[in-house]
C-alpha atoms as a PDB file:
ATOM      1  CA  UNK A   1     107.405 109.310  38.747  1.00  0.00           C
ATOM      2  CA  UNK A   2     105.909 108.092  35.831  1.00  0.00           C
ATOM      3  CA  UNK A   3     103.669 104.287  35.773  1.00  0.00           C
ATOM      4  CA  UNK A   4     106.510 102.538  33.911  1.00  0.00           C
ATOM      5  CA  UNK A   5     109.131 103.500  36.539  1.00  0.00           C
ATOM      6  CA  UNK A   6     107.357 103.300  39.471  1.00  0.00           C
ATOM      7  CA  UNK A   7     106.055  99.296  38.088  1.00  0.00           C
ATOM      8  CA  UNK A   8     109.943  99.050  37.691  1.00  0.00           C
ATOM      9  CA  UNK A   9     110.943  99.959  41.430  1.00  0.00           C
ATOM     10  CA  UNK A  10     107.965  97.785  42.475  1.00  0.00           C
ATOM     11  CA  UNK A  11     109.858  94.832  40.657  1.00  0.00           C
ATOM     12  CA  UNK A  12     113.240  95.670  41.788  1.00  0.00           C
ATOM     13  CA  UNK A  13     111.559  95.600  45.641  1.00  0.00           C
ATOM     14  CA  UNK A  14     109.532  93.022  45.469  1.00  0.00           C
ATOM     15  CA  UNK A  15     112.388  90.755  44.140  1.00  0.00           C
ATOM     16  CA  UNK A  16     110.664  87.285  43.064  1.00  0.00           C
ATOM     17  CA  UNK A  17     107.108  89.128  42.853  1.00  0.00           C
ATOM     18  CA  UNK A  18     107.225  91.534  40.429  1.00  0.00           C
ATOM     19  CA  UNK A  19     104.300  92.599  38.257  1.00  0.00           C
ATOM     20  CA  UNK A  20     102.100  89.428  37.487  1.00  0.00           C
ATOM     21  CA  UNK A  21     104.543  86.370  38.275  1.00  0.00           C
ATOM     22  CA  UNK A  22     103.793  83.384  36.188  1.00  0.00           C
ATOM     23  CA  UNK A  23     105.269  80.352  38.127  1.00  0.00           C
ATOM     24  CA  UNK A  24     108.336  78.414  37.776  1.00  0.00           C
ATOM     25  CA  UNK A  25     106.296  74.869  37.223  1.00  0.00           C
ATOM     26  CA  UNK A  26     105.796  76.086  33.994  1.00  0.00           C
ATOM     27  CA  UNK A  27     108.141  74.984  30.917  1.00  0.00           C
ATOM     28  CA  UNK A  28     108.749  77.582  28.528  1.00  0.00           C
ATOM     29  CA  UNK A  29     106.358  76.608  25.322  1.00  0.00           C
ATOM     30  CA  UNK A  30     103.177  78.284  24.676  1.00  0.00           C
ATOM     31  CA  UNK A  31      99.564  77.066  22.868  1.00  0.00           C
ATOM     32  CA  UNK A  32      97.466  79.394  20.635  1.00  0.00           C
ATOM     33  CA  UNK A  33      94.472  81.653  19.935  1.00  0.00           C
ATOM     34  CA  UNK A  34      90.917  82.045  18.545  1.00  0.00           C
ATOM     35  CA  UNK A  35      89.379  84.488  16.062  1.00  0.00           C
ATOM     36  CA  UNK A  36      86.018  83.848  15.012  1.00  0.00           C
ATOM     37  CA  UNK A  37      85.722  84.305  11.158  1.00  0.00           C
ATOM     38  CA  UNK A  38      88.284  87.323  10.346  1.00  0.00           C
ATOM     39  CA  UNK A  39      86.804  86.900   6.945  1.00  0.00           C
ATOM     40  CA  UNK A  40      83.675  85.486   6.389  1.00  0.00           C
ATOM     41  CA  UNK A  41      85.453  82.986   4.662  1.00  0.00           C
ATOM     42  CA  UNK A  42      88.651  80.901   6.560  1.00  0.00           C
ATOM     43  CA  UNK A  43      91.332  78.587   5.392  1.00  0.00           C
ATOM     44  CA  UNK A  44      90.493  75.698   4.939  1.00  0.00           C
ATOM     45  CA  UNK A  45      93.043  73.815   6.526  1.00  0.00           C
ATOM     46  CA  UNK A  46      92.251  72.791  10.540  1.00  0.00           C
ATOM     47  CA  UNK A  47      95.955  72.873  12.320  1.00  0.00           C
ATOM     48  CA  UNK A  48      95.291  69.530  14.483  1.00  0.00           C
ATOM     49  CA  UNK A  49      97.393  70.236  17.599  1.00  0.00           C
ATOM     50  CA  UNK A  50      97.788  67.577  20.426  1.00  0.00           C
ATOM     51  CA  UNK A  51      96.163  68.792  23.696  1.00  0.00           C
ATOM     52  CA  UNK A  52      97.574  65.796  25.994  1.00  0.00           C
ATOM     53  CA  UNK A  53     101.576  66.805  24.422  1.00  0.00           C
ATOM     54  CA  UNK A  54     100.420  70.757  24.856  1.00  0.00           C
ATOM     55  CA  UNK A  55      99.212  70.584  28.273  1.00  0.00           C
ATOM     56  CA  UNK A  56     102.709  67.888  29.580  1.00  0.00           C
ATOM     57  CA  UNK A  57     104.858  70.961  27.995  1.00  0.00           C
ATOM     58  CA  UNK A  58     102.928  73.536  30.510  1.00  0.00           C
ATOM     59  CA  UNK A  59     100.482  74.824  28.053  1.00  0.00           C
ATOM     60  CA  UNK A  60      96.822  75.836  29.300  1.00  0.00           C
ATOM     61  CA  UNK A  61      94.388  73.566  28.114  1.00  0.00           C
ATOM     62  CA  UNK A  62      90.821  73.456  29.466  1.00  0.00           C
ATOM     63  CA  UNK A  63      90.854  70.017  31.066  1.00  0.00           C
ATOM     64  CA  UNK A  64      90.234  70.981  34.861  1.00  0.00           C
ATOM     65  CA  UNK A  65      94.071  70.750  35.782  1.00  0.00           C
ATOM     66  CA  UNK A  66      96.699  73.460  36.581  1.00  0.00           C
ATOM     67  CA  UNK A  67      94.152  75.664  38.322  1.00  0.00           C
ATOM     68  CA  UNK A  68      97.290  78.030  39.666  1.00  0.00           C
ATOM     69  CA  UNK A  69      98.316  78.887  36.207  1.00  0.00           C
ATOM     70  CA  UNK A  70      94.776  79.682  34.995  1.00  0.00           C
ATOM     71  CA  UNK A  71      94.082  81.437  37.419  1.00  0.00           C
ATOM     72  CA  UNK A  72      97.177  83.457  36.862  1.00  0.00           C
ATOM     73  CA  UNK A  73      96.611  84.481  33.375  1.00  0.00           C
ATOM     74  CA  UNK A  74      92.928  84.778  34.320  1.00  0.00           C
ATOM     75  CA  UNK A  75      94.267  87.835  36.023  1.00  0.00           C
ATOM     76  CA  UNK A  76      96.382  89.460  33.318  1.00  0.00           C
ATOM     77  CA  UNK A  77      93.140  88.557  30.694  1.00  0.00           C
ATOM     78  CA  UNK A  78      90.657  90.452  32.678  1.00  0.00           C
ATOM     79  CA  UNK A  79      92.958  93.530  32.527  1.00  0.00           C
ATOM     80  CA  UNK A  80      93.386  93.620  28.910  1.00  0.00           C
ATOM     81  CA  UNK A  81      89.728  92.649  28.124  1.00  0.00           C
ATOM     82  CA  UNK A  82      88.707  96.164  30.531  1.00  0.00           C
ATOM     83  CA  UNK A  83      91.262  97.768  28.513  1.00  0.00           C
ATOM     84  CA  UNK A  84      89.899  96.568  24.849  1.00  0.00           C
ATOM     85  CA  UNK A  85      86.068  96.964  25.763  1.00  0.00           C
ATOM     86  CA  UNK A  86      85.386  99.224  28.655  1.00  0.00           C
ATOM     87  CA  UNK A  87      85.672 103.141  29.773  1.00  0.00           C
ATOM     88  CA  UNK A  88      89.497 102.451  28.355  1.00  0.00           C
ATOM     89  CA  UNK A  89      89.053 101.593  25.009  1.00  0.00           C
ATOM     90  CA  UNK A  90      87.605 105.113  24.188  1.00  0.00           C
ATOM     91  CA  UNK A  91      91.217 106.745  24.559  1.00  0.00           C
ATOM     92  CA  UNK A  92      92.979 104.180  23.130  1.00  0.00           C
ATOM     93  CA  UNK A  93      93.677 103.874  19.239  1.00  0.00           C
ATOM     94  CA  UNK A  94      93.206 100.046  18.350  1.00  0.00           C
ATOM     95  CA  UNK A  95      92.385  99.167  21.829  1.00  0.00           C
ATOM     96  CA  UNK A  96      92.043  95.092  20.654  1.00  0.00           C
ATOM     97  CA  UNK A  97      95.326  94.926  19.380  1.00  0.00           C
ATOM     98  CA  UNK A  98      97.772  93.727  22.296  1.00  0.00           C
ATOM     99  CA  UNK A  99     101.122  93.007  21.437  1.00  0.00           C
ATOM    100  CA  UNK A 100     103.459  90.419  23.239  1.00  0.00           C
ATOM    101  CA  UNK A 101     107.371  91.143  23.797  1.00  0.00           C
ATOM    102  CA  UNK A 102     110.117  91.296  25.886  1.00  0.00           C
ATOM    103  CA  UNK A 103     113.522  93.066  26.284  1.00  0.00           C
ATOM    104  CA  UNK A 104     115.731  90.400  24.562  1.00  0.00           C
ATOM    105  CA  UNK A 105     115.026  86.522  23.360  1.00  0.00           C
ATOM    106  CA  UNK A 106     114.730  83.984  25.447  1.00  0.00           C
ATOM    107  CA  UNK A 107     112.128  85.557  28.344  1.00  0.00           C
ATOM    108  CA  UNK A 108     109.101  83.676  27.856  1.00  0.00           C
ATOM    109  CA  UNK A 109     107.162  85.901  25.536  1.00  0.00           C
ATOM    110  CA  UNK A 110     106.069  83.029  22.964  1.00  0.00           C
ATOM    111  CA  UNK A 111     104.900  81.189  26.440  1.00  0.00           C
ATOM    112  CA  UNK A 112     102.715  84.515  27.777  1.00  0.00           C
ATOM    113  CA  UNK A 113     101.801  85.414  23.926  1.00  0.00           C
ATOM    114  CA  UNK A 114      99.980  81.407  23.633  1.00  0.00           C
ATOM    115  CA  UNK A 115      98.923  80.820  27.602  1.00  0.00           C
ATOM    116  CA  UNK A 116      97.212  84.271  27.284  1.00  0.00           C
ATOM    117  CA  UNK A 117      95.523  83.630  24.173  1.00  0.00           C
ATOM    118  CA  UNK A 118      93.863  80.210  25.658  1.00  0.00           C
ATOM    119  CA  UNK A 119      93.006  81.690  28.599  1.00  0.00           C
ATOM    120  CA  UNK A 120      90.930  84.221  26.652  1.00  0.00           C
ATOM    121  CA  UNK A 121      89.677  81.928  24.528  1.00  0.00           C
ATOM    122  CA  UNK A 122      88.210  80.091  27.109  1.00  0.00           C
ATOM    123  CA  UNK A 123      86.071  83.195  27.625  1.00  0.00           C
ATOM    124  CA  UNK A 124      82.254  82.611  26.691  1.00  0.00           C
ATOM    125  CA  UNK A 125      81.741  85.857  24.785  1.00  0.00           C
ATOM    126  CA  UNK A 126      85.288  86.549  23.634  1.00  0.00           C
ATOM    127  CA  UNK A 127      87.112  85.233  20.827  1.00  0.00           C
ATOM    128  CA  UNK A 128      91.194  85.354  20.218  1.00  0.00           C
ATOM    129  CA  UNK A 129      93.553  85.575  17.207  1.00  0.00           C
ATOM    130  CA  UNK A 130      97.050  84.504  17.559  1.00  0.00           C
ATOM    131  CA  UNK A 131      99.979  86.344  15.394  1.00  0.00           C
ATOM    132  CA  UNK A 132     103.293  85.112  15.147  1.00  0.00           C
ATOM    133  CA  UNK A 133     104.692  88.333  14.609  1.00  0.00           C
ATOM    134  CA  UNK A 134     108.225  87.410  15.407  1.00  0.00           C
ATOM    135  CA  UNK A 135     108.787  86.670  11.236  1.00  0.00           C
ATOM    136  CA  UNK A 136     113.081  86.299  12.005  1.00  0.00           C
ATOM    137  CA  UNK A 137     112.471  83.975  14.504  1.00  0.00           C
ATOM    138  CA  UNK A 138     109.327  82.281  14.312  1.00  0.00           C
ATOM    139  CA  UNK A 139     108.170  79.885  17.025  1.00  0.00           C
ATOM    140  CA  UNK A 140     104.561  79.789  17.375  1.00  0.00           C
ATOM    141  CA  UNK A 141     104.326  76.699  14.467  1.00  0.00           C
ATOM    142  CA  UNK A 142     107.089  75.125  16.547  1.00  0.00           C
ATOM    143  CA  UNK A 143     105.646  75.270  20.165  1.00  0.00           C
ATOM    144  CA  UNK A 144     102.065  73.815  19.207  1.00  0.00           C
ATOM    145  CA  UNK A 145     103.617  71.142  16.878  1.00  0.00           C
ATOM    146  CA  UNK A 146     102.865  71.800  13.012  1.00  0.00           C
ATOM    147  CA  UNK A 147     104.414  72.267   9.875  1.00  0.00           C
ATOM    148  CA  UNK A 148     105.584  75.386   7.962  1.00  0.00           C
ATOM    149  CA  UNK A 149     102.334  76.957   6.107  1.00  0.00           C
ATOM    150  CA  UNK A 150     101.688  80.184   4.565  1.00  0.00           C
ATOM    151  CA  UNK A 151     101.381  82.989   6.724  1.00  0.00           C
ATOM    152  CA  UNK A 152     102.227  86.588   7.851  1.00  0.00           C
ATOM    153  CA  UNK A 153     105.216  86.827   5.621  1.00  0.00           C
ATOM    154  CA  UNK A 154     103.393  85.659   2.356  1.00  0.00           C
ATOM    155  CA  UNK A 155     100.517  87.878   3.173  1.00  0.00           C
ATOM    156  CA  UNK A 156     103.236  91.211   3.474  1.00  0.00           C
ATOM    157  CA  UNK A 157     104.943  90.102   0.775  1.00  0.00           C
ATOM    158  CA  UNK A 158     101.662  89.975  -1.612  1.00  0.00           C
ATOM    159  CA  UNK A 159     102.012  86.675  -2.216  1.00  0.00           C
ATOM    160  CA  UNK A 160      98.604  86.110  -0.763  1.00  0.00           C
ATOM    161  CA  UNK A 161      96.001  88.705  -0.957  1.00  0.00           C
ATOM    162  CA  UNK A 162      93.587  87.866   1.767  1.00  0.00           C
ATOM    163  CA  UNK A 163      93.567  87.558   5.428  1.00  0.00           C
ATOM    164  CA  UNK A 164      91.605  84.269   4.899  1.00  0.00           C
ATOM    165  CA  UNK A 165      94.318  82.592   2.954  1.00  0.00           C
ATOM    166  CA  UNK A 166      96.836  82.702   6.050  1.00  0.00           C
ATOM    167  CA  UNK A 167      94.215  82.238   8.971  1.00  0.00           C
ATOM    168  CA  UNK A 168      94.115  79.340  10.201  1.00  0.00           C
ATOM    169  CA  UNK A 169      91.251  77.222  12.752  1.00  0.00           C
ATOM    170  CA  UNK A 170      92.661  74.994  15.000  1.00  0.00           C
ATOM    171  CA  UNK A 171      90.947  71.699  16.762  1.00  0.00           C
ATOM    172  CA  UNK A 172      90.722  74.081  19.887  1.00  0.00           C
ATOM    173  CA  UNK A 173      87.409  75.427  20.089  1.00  0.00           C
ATOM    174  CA  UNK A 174      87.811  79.428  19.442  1.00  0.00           C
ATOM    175  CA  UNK A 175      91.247  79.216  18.188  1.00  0.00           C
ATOM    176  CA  UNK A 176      93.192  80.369  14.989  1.00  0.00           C
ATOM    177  CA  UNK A 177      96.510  81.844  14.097  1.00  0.00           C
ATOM    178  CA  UNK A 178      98.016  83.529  11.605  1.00  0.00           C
ATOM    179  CA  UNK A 179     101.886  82.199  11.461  1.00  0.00           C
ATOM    180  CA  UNK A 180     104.306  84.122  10.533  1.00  0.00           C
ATOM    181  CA  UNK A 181     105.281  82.049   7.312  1.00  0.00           C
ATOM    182  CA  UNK A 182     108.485  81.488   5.515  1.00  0.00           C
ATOM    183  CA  UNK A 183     111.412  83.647   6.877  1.00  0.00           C
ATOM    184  CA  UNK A 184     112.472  86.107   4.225  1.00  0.00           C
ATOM    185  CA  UNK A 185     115.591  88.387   4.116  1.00  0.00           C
ATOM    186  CA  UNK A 186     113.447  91.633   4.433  1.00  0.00           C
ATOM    187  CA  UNK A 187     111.373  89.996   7.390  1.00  0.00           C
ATOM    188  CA  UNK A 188     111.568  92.621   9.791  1.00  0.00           C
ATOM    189  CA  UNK A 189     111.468  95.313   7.538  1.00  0.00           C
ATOM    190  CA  UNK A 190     107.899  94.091   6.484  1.00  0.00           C
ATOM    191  CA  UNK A 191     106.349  94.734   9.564  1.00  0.00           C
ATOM    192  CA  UNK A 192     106.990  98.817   9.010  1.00  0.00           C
ATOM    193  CA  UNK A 193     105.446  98.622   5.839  1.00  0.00           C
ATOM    194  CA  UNK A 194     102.242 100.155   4.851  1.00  0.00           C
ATOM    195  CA  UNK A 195     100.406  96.984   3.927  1.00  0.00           C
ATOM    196  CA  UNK A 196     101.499  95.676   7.529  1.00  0.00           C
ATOM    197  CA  UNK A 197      99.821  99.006   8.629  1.00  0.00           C
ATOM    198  CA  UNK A 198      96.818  98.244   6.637  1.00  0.00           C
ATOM    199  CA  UNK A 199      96.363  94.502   8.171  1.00  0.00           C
ATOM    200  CA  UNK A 200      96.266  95.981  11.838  1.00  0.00           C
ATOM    201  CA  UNK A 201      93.631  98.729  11.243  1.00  0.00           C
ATOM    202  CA  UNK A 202      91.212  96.505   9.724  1.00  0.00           C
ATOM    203  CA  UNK A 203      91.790  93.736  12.459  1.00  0.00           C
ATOM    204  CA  UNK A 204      91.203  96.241  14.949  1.00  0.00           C
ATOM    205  CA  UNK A 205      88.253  98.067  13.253  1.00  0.00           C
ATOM    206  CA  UNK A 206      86.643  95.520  10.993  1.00  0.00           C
ATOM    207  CA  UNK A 207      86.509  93.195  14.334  1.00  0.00           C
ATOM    208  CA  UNK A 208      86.365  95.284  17.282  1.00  0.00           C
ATOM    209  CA  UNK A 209      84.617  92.636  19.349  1.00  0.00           C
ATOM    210  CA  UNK A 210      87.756  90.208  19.383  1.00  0.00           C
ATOM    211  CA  UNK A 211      91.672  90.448  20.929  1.00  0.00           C
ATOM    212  CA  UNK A 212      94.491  89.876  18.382  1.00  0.00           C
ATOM    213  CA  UNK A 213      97.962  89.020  19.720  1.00  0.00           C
ATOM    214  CA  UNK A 214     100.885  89.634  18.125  1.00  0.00           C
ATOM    215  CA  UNK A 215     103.715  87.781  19.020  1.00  0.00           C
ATOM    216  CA  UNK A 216     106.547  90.275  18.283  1.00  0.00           C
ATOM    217  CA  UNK A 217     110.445  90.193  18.049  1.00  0.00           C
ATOM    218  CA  UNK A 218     112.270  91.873  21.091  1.00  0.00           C
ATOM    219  CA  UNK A 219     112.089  95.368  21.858  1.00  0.00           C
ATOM    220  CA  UNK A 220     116.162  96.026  21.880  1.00  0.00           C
ATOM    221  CA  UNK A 221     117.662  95.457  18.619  1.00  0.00           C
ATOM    222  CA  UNK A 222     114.692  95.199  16.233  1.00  0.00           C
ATOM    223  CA  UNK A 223     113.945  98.694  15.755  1.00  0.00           C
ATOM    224  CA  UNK A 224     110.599  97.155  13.535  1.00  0.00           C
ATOM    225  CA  UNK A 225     109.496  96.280  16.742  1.00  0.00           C
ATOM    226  CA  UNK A 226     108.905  99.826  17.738  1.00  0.00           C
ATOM    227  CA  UNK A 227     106.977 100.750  14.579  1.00  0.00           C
ATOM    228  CA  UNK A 228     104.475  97.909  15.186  1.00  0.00           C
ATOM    229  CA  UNK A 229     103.953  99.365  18.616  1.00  0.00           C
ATOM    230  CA  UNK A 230     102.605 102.284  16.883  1.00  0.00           C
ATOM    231  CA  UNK A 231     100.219  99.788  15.566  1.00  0.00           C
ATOM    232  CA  UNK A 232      99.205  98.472  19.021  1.00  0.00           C
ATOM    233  CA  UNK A 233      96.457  99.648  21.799  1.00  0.00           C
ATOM    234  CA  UNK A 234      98.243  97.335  24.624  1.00  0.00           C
ATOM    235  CA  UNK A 235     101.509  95.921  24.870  1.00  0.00           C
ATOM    236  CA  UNK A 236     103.011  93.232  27.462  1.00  0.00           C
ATOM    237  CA  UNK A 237     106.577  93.370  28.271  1.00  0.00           C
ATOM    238  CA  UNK A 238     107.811  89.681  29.720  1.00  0.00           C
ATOM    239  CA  UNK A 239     110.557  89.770  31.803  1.00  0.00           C
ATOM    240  CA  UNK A 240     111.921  86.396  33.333  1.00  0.00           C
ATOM    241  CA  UNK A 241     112.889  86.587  37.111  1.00  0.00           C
ATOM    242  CA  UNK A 242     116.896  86.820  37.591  1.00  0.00           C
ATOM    243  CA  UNK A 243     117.774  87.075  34.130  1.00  0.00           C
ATOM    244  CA  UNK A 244     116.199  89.907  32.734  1.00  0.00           C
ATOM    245  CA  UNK A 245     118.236  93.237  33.872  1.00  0.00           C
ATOM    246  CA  UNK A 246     116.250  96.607  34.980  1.00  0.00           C
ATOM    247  CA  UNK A 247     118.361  98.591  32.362  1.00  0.00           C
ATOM    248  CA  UNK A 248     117.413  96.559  29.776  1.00  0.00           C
ATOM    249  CA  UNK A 249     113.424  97.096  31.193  1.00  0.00           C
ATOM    250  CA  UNK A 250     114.129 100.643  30.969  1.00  0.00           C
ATOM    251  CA  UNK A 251     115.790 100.795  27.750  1.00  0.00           C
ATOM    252  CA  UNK A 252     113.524  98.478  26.079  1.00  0.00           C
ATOM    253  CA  UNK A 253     110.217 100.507  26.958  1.00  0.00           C
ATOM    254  CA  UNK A 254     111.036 103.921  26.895  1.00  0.00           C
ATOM    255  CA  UNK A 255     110.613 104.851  23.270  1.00  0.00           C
ATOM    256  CA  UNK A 256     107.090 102.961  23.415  1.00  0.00           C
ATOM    257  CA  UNK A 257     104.071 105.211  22.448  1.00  0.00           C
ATOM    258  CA  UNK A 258     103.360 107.160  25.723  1.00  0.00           C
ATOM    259  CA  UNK A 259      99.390 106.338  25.035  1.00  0.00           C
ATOM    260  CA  UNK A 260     100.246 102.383  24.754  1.00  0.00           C
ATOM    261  CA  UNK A 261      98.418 100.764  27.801  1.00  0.00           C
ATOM    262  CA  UNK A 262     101.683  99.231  29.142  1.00  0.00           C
ATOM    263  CA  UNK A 263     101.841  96.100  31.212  1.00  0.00           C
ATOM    264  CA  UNK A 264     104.700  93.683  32.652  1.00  0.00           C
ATOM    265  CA  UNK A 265     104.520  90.084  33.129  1.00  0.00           C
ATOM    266  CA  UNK A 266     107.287  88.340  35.381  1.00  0.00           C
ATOM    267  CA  UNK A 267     107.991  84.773  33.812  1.00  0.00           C
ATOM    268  CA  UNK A 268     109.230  81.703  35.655  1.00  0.00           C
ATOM    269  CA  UNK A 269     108.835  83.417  38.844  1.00  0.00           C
ATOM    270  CA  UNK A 270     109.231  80.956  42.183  1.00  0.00           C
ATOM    271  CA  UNK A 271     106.329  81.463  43.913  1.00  0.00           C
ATOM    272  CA  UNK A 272     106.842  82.282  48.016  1.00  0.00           C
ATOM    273  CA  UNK A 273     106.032  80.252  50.617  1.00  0.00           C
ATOM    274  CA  UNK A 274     103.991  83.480  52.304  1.00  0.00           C
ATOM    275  CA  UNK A 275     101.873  83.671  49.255  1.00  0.00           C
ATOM    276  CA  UNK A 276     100.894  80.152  48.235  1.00  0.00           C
ATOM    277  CA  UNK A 277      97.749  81.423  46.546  1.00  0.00           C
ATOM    278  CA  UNK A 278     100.523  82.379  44.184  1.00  0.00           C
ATOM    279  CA  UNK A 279      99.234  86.078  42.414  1.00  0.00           C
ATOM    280  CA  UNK A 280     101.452  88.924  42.748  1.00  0.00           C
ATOM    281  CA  UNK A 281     101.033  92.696  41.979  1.00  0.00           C
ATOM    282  CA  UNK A 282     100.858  93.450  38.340  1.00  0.00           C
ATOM    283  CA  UNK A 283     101.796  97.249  36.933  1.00  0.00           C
ATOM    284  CA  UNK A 284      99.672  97.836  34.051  1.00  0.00           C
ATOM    285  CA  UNK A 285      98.318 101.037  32.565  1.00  0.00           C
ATOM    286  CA  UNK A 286      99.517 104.286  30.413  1.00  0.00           C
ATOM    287  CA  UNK A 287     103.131 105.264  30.246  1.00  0.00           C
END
């Protein structure tokens, strides 16, 4: 029995506990990530996002409060940090670059793709870069509360021609994201092209000392989605307790790369009353 399907049978037994359960007290929105200086030289612009509105919608910011949830993604952090910078990151190609997705829409992957990236920013020697990936449906601007800019889109597109013109700091320390810009017609179809190709090898080999997460569409019906797993060292696959079906697990991850560190990530699970310290089993490692 292979990883994937024996994490799968541990989900379908353990009913509300699969994988790594993220718990139900949390509302479905998500805050952002942290790359120190992609480019020597940033955009200018400083996305001022409201921590006190963030943190009321569920998100984790570094005030003291929510220990459960921090603690929660503190586990699923330390196992893709091993996997980007230990023993693990010699036998897999672009070890840094994790991406974030889910069967269908609506399973919490925006949530896990921003939670995850402050957790790791809050990590003294680490630094995080958000992607909102997702360029048909993009959410990230949304969830942490600004405007449409430039980003990922423009960037494919070759409307701008450098990483620094569609990175963005934030007023969170060790925190920026790259949006995913103006939707376009050919959206999806941009993220199998070559200059998409180019942006993630130089992420992952011009900075191999930081974790960039994409944000990416769903894995059944965007058939991009599967070429930027090529792309990709790690990939998280949310699934959200009673909803998500174990054929559509199955279907949606076995075409991934069969050297992708896989991991999945049960969303707005109800934590037991037998396990009130709240952190469940979580099935991660190569298909």
């Amino acid at each position: 029995m292979s990883t994937i399907e024996k994490a799968l049978a541990k989900q379908k037994l353990a009913n509300q506990q699969l994988n790594h359960s993220v718990q139900d007290d949390v509302v479905e929105k998500a805050p952002s990530i942290t790359i120190e200086n992609t480019l020597s030289n940033t955009n200018n612009d400083v996305l001022q996002l409201d921590k006190a509105e963030l943190e009321r919608r569920g998100f984790l910011i570094d005030n003291g409060t929510r220990k459960s949830i921090k603690d929660e993604f503190r586990q699923i952090k330390r196992k893709l940090i091993a996997n980007a910078f230990g023993p693990a990151s010699k036998t897999l190609k672009h070890s840094n670059l994790v991406m974030v997705s889910s069967s269908k829409p609506n399973e919490g992957k925006t949530f896990i793709s921003i939670n995850l990236a402050l957790s790791i920013a809050l990590e003294q020697d680490k630094t995080v870069l958000l992607i909102d990936a997702d360029v048909l449906r993009p959410s990230i601007n949304r969830e942490l509360g600004f405007g449409p800019v430039p980003g990922l889109v423009e960037y494919l597109l070759g409307k701008k021609n450098d990483i620094s013109e569609i990175l963005y700091s934030t007023n969170i320390d060790k925190l920026k994201i790259i949006p995913a810009g103006e939707p376009h017609h050919l959206s999806n179809e941009l993220l199998a092209s070559d200059r998409m190709e180019a942006l993630a090898k130089e992420l992952a080999e011009r900075y191999p000392d930081r974790i960039v997460i994409f944000d990416c569409p769903p894995l059944i019906g965007v058939s991009e989605t599967l070429v930027l797993a090529n792309l990709m060292g790690q990939a998280l696959v949310v699934i959200e307790e009673s909803k998500t079906q174990l054929a559509d697990i199955k279907t949606a991850t076995e075409n991934l790369n069969e050297d992708l560190a896989l991991g999945l990530v049960l969303n707005k699970a109800i934590r037991s009353h037998k396990d009130m310290y709240g952190y469940y089993g979580y099935g991660y490692g190569t298909k």
